[in-house]
C-alpha atoms as a PDB file:
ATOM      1  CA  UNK A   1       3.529  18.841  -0.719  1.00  0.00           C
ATOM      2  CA  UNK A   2       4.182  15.472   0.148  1.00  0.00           C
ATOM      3  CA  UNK A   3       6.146  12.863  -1.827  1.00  0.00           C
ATOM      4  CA  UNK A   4       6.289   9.380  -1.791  1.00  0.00           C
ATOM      5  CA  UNK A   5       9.970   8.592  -1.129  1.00  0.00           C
ATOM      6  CA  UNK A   6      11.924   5.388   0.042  1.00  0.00           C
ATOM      7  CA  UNK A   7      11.418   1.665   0.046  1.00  0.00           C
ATOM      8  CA  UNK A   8       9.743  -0.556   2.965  1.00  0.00           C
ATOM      9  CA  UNK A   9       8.749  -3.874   2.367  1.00  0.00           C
ATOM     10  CA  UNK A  10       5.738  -5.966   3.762  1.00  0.00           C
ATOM     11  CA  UNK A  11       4.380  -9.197   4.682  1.00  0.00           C
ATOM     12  CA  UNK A  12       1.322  -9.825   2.685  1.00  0.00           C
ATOM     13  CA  UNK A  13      -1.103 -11.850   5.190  1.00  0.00           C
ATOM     14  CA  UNK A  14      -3.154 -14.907   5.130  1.00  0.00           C
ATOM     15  CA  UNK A  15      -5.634 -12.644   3.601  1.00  0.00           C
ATOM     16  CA  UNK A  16      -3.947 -11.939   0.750  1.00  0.00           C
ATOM     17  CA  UNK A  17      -3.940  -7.856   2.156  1.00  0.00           C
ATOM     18  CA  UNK A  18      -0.920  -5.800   2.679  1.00  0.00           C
ATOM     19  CA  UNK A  19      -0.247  -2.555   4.851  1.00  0.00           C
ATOM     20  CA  UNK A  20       0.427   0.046   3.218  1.00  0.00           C
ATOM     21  CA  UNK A  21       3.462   1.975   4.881  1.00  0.00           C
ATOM     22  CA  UNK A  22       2.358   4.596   7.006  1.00  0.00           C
ATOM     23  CA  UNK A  23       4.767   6.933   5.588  1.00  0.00           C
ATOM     24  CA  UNK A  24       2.835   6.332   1.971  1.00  0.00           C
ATOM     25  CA  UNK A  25      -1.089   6.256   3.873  1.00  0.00           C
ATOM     26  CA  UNK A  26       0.642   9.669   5.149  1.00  0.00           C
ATOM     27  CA  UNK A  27       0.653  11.294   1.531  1.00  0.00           C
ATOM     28  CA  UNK A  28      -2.721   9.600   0.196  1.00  0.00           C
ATOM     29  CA  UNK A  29      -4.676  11.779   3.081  1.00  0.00           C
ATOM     30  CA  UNK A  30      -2.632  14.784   2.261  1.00  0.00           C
ATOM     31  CA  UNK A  31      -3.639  14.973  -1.232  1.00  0.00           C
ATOM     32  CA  UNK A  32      -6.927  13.380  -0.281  1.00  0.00           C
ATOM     33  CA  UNK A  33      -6.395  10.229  -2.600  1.00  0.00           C
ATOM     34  CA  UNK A  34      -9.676   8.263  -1.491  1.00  0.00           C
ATOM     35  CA  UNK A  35      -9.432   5.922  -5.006  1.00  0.00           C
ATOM     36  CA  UNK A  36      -6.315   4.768  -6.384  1.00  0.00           C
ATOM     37  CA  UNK A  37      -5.126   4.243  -9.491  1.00  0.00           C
ATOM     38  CA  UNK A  38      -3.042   1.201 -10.258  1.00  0.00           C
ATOM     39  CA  UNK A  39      -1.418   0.595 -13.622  1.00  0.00           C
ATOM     40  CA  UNK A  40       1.475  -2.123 -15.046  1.00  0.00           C
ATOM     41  CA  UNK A  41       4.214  -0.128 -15.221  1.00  0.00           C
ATOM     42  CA  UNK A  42       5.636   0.304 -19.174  1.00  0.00           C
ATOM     43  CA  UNK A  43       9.376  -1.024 -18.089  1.00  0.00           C
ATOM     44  CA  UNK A  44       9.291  -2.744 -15.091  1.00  0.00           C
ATOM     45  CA  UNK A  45       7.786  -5.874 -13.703  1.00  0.00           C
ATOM     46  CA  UNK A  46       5.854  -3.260 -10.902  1.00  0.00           C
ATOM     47  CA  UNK A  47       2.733  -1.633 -10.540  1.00  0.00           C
ATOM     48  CA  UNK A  48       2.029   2.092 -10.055  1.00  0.00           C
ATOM     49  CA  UNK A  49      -0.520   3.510  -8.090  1.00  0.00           C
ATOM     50  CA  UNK A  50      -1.391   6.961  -7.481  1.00  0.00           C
ATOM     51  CA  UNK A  51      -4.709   8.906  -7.276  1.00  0.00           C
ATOM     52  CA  UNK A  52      -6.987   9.344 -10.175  1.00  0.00           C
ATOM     53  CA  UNK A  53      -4.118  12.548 -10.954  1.00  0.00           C
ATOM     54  CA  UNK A  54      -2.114   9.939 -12.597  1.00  0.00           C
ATOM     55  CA  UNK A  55      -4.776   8.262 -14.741  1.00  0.00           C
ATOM     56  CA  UNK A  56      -5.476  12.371 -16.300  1.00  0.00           C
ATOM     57  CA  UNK A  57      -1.766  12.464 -16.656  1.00  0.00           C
ATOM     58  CA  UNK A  58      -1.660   9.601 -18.955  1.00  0.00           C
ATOM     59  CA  UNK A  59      -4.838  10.449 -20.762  1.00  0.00           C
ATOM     60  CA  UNK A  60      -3.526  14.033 -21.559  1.00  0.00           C
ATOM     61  CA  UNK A  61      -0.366  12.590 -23.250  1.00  0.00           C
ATOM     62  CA  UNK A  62      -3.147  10.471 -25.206  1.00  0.00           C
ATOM     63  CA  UNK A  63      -5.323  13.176 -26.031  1.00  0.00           C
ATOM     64  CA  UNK A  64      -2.141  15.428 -27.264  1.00  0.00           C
ATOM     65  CA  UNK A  65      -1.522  12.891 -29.844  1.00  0.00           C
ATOM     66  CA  UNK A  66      -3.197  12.027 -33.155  1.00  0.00           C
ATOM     67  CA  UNK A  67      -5.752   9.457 -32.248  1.00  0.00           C
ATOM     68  CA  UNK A  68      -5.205   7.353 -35.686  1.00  0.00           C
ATOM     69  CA  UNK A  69      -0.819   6.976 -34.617  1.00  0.00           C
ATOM     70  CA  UNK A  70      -0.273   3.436 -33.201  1.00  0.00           C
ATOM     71  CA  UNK A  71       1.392   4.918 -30.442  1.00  0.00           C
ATOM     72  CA  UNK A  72      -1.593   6.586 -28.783  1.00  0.00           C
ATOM     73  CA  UNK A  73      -3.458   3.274 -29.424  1.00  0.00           C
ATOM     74  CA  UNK A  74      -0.377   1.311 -27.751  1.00  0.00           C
ATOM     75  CA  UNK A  75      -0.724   3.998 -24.557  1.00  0.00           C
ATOM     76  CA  UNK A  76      -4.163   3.846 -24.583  1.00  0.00           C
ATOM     77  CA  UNK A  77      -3.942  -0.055 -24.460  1.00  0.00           C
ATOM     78  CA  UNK A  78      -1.587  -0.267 -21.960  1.00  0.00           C
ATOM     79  CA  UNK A  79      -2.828   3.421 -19.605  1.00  0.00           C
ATOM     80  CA  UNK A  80      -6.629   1.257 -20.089  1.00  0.00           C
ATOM     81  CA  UNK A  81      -6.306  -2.160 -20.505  1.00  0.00           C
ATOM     82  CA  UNK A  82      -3.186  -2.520 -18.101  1.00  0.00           C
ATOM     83  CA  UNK A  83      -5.150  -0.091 -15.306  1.00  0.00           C
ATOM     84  CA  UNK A  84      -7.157  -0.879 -12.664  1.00  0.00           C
ATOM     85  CA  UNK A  85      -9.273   1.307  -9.605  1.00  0.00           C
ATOM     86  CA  UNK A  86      -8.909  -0.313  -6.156  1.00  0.00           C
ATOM     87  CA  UNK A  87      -9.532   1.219  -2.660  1.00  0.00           C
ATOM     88  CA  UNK A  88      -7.683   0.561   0.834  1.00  0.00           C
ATOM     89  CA  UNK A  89      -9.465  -0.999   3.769  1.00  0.00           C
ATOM     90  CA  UNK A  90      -9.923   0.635   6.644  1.00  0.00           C
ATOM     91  CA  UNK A  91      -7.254  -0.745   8.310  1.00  0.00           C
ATOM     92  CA  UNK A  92      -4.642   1.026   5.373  1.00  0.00           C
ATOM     93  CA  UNK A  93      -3.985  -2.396   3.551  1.00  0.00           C
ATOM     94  CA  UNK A  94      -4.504  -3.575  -0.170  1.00  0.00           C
ATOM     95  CA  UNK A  95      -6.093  -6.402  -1.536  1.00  0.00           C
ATOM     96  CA  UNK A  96      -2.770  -8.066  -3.677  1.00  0.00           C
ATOM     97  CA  UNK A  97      -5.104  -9.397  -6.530  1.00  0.00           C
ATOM     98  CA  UNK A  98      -4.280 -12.145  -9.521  1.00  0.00           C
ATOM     99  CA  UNK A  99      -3.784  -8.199 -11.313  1.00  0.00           C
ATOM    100  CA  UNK A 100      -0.776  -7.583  -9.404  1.00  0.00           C
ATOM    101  CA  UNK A 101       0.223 -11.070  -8.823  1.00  0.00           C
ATOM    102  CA  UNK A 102       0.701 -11.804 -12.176  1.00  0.00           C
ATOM    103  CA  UNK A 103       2.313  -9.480 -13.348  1.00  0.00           C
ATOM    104  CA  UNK A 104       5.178  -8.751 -10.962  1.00  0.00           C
ATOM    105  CA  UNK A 105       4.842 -12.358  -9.347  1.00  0.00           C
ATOM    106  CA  UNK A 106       4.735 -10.807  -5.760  1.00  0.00           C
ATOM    107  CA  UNK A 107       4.203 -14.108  -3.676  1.00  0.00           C
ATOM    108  CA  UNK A 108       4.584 -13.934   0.092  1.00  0.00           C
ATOM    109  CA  UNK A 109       5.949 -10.485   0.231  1.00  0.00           C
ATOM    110  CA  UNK A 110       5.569  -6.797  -1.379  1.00  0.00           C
ATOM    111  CA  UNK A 111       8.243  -3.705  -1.588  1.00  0.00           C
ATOM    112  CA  UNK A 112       6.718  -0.442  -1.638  1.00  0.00           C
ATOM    113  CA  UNK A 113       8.558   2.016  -3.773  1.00  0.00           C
ATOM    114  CA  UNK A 114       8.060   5.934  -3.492  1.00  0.00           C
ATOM    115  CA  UNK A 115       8.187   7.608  -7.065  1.00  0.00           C
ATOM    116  CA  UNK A 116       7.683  10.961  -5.891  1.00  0.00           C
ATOM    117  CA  UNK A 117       4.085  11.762  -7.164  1.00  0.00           C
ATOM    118  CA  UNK A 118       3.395   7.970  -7.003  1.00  0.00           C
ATOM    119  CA  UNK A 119       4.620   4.556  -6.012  1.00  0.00           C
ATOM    120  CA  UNK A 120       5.070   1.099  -7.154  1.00  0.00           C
ATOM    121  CA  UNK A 121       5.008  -2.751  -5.806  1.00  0.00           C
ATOM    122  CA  UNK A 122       7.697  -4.615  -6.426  1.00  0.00           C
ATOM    123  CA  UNK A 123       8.638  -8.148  -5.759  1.00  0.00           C
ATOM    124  CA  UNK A 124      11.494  -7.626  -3.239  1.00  0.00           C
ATOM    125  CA  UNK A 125      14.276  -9.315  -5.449  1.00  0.00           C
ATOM    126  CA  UNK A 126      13.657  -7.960  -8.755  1.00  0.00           C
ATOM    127  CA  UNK A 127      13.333  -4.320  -6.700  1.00  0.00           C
ATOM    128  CA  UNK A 128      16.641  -4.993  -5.477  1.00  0.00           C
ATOM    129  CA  UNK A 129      17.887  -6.531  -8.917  1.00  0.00           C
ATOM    130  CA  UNK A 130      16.442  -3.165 -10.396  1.00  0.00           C
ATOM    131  CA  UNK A 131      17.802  -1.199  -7.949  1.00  0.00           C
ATOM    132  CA  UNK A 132      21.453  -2.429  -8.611  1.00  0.00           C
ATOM    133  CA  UNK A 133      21.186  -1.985 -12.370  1.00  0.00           C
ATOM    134  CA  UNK A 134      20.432   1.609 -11.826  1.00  0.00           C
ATOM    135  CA  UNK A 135      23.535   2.184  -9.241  1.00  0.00           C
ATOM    136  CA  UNK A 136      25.569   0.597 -11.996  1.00  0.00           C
ATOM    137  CA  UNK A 137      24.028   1.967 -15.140  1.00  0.00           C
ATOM    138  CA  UNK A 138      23.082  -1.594 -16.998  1.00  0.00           C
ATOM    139  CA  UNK A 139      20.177  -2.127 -17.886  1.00  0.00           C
ATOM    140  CA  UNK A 140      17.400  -4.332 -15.924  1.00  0.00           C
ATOM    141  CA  UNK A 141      15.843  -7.193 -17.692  1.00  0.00           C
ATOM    142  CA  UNK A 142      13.426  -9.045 -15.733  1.00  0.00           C
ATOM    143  CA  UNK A 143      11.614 -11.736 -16.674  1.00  0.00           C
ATOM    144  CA  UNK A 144       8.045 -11.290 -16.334  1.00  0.00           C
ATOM    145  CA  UNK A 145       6.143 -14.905 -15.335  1.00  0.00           C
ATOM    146  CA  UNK A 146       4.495 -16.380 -18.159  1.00  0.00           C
END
């Protein structure tokens, strides 16, 4: 089964649409991901999107855990109220909405990041920045626009 693996980043046009790499379209039509699920990631300024397989995932961890805990109400805020469904165009690209915008403040540019079952968009220099911390083993702290 395909994975989503690597890095590429992208011009986001005048538009406000980005192409998805063709390496990432690639996986979507083998596991016939039509809709796609994007959600603010819990850690990093990014936001995952996979097929509606990712939004079950989540809601199975919810549903394993006592409803009345704060934690399944702090997943279930951020898994619903940080979520969103969008769809590519024809031509493979993505509308890069206020949703994304504002949360990873992706301006001119977007890095596509393959998490195996799912991938991310990343502002190109925090990606990097995040990137780094990892090779190192600190920590990444981004700051998040207000």
């Amino acid at each position: 089964m395909g994975r989503f693996l690597s890095n590429v980043t992208n011009r986001i046009d005048a538009k406000g649409r980005v192409s998805v790499p063709s390496a990432f379209r690639s996986v979507l039509a083998q596991r016939d991901i039509q809709e796609l699920y994007c959600l603010q990631d819990f850690a990093f300024p990014a936001i995952s999107i996979g097929g509606p397989d990712l939004l079950d995932r989540y809601e199975r961890q919810i549903a394993s855990m006592d409803a009345f805990l704060p934690e399944a109400n702090a997943m279930s805020l951020l898994v619903h109220g940080g979520g969103v469904f969008m769809k590519l165009d024809g031509e493979g690209r993505l509308m890069v909405t206020d949703f994304i915008r504002d949360f990873t403040a992706i301006t001119t540019e977007v890095t596509f990041v393959g998490r195996a079952d799912h991938f991310q968009l990343w502002q190109p220099e925090a990606f990097h920045e995040a990137q780094t911390a990892a090779r190192t083993g600190r920590s990444f702290s981004a700051v998040r626009p207000v």
